[in-house]
PDB file of N, CA and C in Angstrom:
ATOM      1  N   UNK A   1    -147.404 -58.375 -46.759  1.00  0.00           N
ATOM      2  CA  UNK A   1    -146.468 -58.515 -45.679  1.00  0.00           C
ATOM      3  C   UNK A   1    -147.126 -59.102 -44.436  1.00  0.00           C
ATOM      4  N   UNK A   2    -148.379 -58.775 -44.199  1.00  0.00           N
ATOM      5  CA  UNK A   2    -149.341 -59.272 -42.990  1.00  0.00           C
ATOM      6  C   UNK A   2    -149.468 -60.962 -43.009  1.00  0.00           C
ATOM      7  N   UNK A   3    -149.850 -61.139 -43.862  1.00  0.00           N
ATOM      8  CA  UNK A   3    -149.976 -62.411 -44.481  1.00  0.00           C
ATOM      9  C   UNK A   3    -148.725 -63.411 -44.253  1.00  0.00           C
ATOM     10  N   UNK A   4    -147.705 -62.800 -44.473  1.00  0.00           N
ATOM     11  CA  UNK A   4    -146.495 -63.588 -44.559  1.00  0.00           C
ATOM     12  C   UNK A   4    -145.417 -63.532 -42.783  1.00  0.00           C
ATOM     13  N   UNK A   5    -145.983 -62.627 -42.883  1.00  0.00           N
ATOM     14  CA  UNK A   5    -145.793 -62.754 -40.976  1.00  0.00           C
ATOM     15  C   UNK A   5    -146.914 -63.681 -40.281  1.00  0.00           C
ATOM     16  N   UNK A   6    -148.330 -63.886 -40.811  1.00  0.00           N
ATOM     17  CA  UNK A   6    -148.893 -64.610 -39.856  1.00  0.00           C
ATOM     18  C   UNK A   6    -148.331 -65.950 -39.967  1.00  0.00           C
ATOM     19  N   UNK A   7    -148.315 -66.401 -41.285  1.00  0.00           N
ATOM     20  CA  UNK A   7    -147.907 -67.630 -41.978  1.00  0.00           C
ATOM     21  C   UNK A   7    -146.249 -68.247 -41.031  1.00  0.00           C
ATOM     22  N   UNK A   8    -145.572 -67.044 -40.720  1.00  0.00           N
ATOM     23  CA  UNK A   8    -144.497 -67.252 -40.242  1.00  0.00           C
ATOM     24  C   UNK A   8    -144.783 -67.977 -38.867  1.00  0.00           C
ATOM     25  N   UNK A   9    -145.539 -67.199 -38.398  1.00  0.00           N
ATOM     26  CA  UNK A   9    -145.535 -66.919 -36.897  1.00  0.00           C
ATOM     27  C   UNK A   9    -146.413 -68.712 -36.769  1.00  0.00           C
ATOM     28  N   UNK A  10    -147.289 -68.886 -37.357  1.00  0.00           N
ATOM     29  CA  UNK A  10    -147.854 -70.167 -37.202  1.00  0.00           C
ATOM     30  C   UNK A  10    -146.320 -71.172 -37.586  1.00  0.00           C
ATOM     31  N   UNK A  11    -145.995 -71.389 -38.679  1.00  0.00           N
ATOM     32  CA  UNK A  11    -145.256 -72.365 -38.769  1.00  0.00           C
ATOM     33  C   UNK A  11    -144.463 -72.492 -37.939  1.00  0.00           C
ATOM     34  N   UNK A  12    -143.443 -71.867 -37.141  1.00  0.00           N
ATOM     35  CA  UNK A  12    -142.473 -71.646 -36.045  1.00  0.00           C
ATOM     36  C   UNK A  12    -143.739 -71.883 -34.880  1.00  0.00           C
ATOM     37  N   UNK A  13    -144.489 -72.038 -34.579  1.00  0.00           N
ATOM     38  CA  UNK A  13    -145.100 -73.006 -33.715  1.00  0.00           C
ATOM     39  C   UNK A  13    -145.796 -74.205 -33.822  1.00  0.00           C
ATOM     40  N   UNK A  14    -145.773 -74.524 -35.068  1.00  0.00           N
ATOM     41  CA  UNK A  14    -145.769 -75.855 -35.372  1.00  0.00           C
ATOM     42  C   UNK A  14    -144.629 -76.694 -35.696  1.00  0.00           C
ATOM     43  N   UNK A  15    -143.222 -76.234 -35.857  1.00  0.00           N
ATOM     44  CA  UNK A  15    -142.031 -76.570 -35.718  1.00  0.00           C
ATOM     45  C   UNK A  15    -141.883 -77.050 -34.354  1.00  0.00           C
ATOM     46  N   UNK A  16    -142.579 -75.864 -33.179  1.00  0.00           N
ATOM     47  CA  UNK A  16    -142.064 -76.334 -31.873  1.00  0.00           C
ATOM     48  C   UNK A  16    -142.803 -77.288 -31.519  1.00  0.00           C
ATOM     49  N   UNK A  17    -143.802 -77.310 -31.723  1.00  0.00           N
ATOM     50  CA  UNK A  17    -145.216 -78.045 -31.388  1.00  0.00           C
ATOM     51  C   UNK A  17    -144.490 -79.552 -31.964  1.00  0.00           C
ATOM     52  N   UNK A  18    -144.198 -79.593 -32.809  1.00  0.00           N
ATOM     53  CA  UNK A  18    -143.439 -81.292 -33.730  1.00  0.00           C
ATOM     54  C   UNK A  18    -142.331 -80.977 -32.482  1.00  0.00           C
ATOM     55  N   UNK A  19    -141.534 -80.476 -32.114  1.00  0.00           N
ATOM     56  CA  UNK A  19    -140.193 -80.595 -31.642  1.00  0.00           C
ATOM     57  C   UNK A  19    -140.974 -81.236 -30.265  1.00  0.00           C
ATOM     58  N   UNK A  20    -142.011 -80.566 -29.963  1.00  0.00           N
ATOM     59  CA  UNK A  20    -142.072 -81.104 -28.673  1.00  0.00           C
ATOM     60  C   UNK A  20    -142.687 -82.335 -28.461  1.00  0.00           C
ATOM     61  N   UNK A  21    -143.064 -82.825 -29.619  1.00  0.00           N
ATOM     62  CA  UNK A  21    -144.217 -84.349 -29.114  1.00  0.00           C
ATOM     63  C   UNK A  21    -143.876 -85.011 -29.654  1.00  0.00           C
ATOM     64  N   UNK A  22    -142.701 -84.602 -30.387  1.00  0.00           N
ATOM     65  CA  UNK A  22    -141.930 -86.167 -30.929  1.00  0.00           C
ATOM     66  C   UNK A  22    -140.209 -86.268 -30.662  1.00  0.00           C
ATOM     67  N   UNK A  23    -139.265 -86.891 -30.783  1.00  0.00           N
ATOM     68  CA  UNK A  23    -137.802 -86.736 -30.524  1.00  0.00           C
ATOM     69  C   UNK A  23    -137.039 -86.598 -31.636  1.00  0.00           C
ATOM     70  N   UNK A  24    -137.591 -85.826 -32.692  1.00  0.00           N
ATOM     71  CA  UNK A  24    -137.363 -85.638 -34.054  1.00  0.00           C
ATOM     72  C   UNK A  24    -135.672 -85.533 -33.916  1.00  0.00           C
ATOM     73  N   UNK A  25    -135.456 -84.082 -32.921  1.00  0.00           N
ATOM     74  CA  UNK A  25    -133.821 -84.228 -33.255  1.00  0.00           C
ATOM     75  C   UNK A  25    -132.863 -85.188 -32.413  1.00  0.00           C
ATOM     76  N   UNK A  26    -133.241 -86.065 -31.960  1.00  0.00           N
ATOM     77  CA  UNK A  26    -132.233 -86.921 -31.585  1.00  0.00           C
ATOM     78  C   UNK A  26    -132.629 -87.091 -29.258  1.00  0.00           C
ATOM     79  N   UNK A  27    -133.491 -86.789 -29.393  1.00  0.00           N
ATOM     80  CA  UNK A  27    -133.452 -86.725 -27.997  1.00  0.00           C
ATOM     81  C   UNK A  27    -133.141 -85.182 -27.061  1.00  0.00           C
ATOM     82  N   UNK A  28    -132.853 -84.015 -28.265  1.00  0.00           N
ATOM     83  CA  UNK A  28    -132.164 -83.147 -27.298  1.00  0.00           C
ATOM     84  C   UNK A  28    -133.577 -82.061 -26.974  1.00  0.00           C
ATOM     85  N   UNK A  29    -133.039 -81.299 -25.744  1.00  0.00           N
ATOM     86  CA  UNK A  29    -134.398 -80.741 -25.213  1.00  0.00           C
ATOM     87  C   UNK A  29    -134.380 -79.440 -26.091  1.00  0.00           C
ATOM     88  N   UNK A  30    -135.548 -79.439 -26.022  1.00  0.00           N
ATOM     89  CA  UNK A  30    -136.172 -77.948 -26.391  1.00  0.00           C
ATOM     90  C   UNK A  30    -135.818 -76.578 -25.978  1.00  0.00           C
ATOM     91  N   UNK A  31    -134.993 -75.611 -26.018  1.00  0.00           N
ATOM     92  CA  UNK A  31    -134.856 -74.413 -25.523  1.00  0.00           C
ATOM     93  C   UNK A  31    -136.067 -73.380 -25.138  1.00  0.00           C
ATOM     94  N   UNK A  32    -136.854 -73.999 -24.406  1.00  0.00           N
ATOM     95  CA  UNK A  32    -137.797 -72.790 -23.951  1.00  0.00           C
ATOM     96  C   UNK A  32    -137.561 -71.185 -23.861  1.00  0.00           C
ATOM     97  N   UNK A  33    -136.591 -70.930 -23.237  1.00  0.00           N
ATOM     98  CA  UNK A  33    -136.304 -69.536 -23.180  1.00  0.00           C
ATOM     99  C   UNK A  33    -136.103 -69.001 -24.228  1.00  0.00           C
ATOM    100  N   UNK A  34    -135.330 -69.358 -25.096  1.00  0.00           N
ATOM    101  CA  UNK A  34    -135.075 -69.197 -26.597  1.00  0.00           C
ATOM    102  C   UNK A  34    -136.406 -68.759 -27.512  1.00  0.00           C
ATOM    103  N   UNK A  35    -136.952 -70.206 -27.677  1.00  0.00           N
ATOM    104  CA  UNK A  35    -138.578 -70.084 -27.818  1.00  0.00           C
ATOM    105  C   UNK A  35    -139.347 -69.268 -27.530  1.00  0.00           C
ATOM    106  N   UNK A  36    -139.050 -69.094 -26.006  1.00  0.00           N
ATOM    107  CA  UNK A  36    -140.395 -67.849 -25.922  1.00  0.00           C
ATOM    108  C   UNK A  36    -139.877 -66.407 -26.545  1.00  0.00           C
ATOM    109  N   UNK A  37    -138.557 -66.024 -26.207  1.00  0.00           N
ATOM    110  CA  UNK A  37    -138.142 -64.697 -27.032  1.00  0.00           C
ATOM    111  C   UNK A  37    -138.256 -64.887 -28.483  1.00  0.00           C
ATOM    112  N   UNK A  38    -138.290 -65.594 -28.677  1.00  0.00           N
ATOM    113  CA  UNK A  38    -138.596 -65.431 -30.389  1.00  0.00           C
ATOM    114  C   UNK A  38    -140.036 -65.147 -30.737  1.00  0.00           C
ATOM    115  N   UNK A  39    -140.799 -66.334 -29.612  1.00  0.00           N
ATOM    116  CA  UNK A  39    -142.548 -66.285 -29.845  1.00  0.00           C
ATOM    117  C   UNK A  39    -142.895 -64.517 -29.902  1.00  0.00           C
ATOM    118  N   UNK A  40    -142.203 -64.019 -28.450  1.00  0.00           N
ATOM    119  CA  UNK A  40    -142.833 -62.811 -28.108  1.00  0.00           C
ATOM    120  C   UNK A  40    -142.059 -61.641 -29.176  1.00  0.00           C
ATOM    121  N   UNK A  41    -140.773 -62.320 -30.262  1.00  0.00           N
ATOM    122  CA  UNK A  41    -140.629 -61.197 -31.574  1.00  0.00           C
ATOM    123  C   UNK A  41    -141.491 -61.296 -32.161  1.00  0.00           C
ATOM    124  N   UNK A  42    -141.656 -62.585 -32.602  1.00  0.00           N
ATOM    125  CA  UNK A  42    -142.761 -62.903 -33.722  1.00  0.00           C
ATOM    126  C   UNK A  42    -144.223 -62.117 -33.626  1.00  0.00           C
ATOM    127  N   UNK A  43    -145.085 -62.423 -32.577  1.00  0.00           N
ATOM    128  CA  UNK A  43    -146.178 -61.068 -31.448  1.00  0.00           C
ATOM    129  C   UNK A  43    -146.032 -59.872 -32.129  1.00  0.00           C
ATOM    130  N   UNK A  44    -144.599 -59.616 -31.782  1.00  0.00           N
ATOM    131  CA  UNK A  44    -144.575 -58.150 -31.817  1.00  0.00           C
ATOM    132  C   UNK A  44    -144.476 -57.724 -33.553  1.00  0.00           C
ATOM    133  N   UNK A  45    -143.439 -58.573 -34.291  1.00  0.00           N
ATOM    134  CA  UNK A  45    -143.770 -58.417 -35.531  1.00  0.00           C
ATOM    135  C   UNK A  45    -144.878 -58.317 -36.099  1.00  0.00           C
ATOM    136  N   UNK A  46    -145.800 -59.208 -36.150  1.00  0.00           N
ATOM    137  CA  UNK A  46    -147.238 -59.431 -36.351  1.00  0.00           C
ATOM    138  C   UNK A  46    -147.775 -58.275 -36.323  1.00  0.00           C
ATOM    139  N   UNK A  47    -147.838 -57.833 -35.015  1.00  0.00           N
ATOM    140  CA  UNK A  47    -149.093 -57.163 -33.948  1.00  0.00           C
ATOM    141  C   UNK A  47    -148.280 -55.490 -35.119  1.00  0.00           C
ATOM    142  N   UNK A  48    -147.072 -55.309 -35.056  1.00  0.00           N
ATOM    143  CA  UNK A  48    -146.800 -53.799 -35.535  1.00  0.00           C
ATOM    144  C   UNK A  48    -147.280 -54.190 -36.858  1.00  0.00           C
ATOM    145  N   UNK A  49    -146.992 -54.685 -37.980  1.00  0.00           N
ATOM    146  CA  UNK A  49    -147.573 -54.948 -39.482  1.00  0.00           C
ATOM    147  C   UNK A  49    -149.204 -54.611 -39.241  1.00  0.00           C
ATOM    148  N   UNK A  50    -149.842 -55.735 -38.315  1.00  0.00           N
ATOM    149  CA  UNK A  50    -151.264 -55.310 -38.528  1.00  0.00           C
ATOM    150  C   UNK A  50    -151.548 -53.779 -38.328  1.00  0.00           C
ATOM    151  N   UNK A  51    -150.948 -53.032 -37.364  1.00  0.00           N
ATOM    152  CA  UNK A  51    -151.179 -51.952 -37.248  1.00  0.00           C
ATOM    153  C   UNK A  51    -150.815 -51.010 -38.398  1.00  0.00           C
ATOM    154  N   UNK A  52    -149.750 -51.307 -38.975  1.00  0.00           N
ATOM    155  CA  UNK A  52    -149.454 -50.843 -40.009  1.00  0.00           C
ATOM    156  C   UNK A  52    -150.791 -50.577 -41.276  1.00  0.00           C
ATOM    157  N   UNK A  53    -150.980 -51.941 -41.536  1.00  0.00           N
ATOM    158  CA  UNK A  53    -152.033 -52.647 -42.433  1.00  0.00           C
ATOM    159  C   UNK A  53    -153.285 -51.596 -42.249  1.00  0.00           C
ATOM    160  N   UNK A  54    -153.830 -51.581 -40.855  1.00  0.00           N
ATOM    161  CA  UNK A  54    -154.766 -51.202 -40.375  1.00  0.00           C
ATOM    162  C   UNK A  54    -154.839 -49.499 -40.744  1.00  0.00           C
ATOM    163  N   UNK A  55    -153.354 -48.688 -40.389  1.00  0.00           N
ATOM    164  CA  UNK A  55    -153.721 -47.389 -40.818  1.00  0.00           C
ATOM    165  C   UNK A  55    -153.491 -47.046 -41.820  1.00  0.00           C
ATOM    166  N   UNK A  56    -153.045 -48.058 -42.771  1.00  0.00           N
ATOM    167  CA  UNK A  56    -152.887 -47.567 -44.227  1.00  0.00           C
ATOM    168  C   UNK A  56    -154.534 -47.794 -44.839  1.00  0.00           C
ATOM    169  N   UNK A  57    -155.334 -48.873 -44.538  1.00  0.00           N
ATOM    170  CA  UNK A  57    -156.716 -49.121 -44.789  1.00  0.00           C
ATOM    171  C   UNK A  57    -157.713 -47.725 -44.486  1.00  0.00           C
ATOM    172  N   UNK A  58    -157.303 -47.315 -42.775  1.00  0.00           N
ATOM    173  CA  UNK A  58    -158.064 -46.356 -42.734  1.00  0.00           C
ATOM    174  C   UNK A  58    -157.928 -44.816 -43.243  1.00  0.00           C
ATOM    175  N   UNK A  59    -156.977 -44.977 -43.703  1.00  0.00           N
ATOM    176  CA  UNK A  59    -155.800 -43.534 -44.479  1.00  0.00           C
ATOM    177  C   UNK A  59    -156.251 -43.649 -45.649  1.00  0.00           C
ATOM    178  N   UNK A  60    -156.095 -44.550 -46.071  1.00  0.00           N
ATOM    179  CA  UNK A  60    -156.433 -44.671 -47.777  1.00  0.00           C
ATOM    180  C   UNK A  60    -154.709 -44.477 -48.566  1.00  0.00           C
ATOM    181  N   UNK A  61    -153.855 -44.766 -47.701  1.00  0.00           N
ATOM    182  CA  UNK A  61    -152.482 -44.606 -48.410  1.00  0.00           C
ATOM    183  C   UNK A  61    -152.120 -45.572 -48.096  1.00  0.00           C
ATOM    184  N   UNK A  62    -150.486 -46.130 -48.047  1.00  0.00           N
ATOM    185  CA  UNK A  62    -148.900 -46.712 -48.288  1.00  0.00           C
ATOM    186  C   UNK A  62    -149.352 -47.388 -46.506  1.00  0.00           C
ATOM    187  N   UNK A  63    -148.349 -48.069 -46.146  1.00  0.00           N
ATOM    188  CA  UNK A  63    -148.198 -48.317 -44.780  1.00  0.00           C
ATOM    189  C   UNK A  63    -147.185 -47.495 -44.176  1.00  0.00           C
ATOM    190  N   UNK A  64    -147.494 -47.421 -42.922  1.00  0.00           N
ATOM    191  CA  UNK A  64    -146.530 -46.339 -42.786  1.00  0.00           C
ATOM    192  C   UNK A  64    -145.179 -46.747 -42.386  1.00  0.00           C
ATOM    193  N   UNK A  65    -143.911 -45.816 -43.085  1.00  0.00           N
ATOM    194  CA  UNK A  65    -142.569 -46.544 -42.977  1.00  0.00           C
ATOM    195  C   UNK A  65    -141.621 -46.629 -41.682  1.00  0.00           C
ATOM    196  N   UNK A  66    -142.598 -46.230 -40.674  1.00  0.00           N
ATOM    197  CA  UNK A  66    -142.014 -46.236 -39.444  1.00  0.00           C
ATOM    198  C   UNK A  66    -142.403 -47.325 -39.181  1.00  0.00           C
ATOM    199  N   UNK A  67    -143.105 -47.988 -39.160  1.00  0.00           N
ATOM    200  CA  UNK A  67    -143.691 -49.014 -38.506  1.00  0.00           C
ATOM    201  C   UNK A  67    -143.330 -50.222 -39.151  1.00  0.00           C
ATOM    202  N   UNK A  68    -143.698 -49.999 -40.458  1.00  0.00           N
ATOM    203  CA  UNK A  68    -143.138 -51.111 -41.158  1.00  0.00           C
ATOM    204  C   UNK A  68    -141.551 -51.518 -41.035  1.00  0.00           C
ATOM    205  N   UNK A  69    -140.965 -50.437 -40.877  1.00  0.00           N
ATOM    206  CA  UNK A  69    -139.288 -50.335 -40.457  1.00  0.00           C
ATOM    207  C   UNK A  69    -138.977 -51.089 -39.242  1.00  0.00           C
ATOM    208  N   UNK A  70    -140.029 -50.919 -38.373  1.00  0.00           N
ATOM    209  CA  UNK A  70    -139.916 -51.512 -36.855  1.00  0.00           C
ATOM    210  C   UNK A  70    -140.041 -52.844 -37.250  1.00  0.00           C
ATOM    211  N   UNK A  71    -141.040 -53.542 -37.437  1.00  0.00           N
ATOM    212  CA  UNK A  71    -140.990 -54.453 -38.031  1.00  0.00           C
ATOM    213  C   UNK A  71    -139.951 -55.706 -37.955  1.00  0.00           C
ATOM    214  N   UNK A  72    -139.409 -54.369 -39.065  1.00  0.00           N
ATOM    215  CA  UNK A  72    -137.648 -55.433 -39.839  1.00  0.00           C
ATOM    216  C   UNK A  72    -136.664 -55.405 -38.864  1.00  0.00           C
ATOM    217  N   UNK A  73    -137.201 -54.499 -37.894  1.00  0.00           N
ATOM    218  CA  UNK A  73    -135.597 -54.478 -37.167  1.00  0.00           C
ATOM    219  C   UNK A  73    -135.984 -55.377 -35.988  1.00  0.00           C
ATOM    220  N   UNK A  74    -137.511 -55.840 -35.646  1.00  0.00           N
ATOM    221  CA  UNK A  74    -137.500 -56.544 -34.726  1.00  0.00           C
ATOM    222  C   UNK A  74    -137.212 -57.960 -35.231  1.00  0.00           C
ATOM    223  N   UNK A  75    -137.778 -58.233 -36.246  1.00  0.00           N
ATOM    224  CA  UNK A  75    -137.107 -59.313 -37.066  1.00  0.00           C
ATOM    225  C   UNK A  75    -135.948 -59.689 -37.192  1.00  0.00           C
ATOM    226  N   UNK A  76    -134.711 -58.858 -37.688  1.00  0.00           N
ATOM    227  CA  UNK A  76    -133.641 -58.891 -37.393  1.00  0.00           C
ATOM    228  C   UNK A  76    -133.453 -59.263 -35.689  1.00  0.00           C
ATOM    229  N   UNK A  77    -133.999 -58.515 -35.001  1.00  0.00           N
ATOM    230  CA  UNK A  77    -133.537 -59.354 -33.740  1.00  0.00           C
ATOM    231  C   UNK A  77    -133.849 -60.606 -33.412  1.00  0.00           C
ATOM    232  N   UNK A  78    -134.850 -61.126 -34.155  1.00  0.00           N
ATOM    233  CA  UNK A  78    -135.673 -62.003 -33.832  1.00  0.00           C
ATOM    234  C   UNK A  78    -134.607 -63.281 -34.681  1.00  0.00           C
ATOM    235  N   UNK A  79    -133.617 -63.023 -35.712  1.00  0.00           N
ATOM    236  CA  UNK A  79    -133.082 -63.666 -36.506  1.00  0.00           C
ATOM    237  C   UNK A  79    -131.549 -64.085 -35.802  1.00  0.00           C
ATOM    238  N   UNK A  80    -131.243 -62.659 -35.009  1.00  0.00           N
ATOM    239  CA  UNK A  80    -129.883 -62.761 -33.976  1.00  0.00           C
ATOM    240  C   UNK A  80    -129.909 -63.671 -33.043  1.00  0.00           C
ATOM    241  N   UNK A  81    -131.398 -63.510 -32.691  1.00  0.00           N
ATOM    242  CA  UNK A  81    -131.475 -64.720 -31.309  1.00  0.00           C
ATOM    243  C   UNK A  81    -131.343 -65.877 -31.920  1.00  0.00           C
ATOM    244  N   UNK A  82    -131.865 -66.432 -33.237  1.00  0.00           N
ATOM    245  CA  UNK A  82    -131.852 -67.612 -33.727  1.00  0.00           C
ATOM    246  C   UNK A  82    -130.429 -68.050 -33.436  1.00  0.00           C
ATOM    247  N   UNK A  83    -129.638 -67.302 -34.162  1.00  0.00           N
ATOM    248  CA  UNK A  83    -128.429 -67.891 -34.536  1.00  0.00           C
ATOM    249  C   UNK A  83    -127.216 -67.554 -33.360  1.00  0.00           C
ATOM    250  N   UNK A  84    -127.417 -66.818 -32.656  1.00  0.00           N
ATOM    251  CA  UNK A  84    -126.458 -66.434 -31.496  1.00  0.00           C
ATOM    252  C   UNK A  84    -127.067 -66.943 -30.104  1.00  0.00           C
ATOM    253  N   UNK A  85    -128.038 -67.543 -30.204  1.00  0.00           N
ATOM    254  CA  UNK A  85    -128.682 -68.244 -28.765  1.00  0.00           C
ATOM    255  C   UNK A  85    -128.469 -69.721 -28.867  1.00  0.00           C
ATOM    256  N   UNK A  86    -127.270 -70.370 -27.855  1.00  0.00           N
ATOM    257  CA  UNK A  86    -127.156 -71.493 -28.342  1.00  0.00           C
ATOM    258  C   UNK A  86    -128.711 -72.501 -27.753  1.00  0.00           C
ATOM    259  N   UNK A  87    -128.369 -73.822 -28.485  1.00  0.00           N
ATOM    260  CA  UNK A  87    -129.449 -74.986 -28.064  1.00  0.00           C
ATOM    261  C   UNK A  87    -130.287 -75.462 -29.207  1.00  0.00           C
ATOM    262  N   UNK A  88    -131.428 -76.194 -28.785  1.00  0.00           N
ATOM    263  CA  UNK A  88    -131.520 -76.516 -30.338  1.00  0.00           C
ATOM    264  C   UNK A  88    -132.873 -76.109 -30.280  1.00  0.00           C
ATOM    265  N   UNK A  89    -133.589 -75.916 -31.677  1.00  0.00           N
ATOM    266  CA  UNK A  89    -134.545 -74.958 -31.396  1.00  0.00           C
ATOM    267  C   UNK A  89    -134.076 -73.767 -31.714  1.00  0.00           C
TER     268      UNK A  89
END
């Protein structure tokens, strides 16, 4: 799951990173604000998994399902903003 959140979190800034240095979609601007609330879900997704990761390593068990739960639900928000924040980007 760590893995696939970092992987995330890079590509969605190399999406923006192309959006921004070329006029791929047609000329229209970039939603910064948008962008950054997603950047700073993505952070937070990340940052709770590793922690997760981290005390299941030092536990010697499962990850724990609170955290991992947090996770999904910040994700889910992170998925609301996509689609309910207009602009492009």
């Amino acid at each position: 799951m760590v893995w696939g959140a970092r992987i995330l979190l890079l590509s969605g800034l190399l999406i923006v990173a192309l959006g921004e240095a070329a006029d791929i979609w047609g000329g229209g601007d970039v939603n910064h604000l948008k962008i950054g609330i997603k950047l700073l879900g993505s952070l937070a997704v990340v940052a709770t998994l590793e922690i997760a990761a981290g005390k299941s390593r030092r536990d010697n068990h499962a990850a724990s399902q609170k955290l991992t739960h947090a996770a999904g639900i910040i994700a889910t928000g992170n998925v609301l903003v996509a689609v309910l924040v207009p602009g492009l980007l």
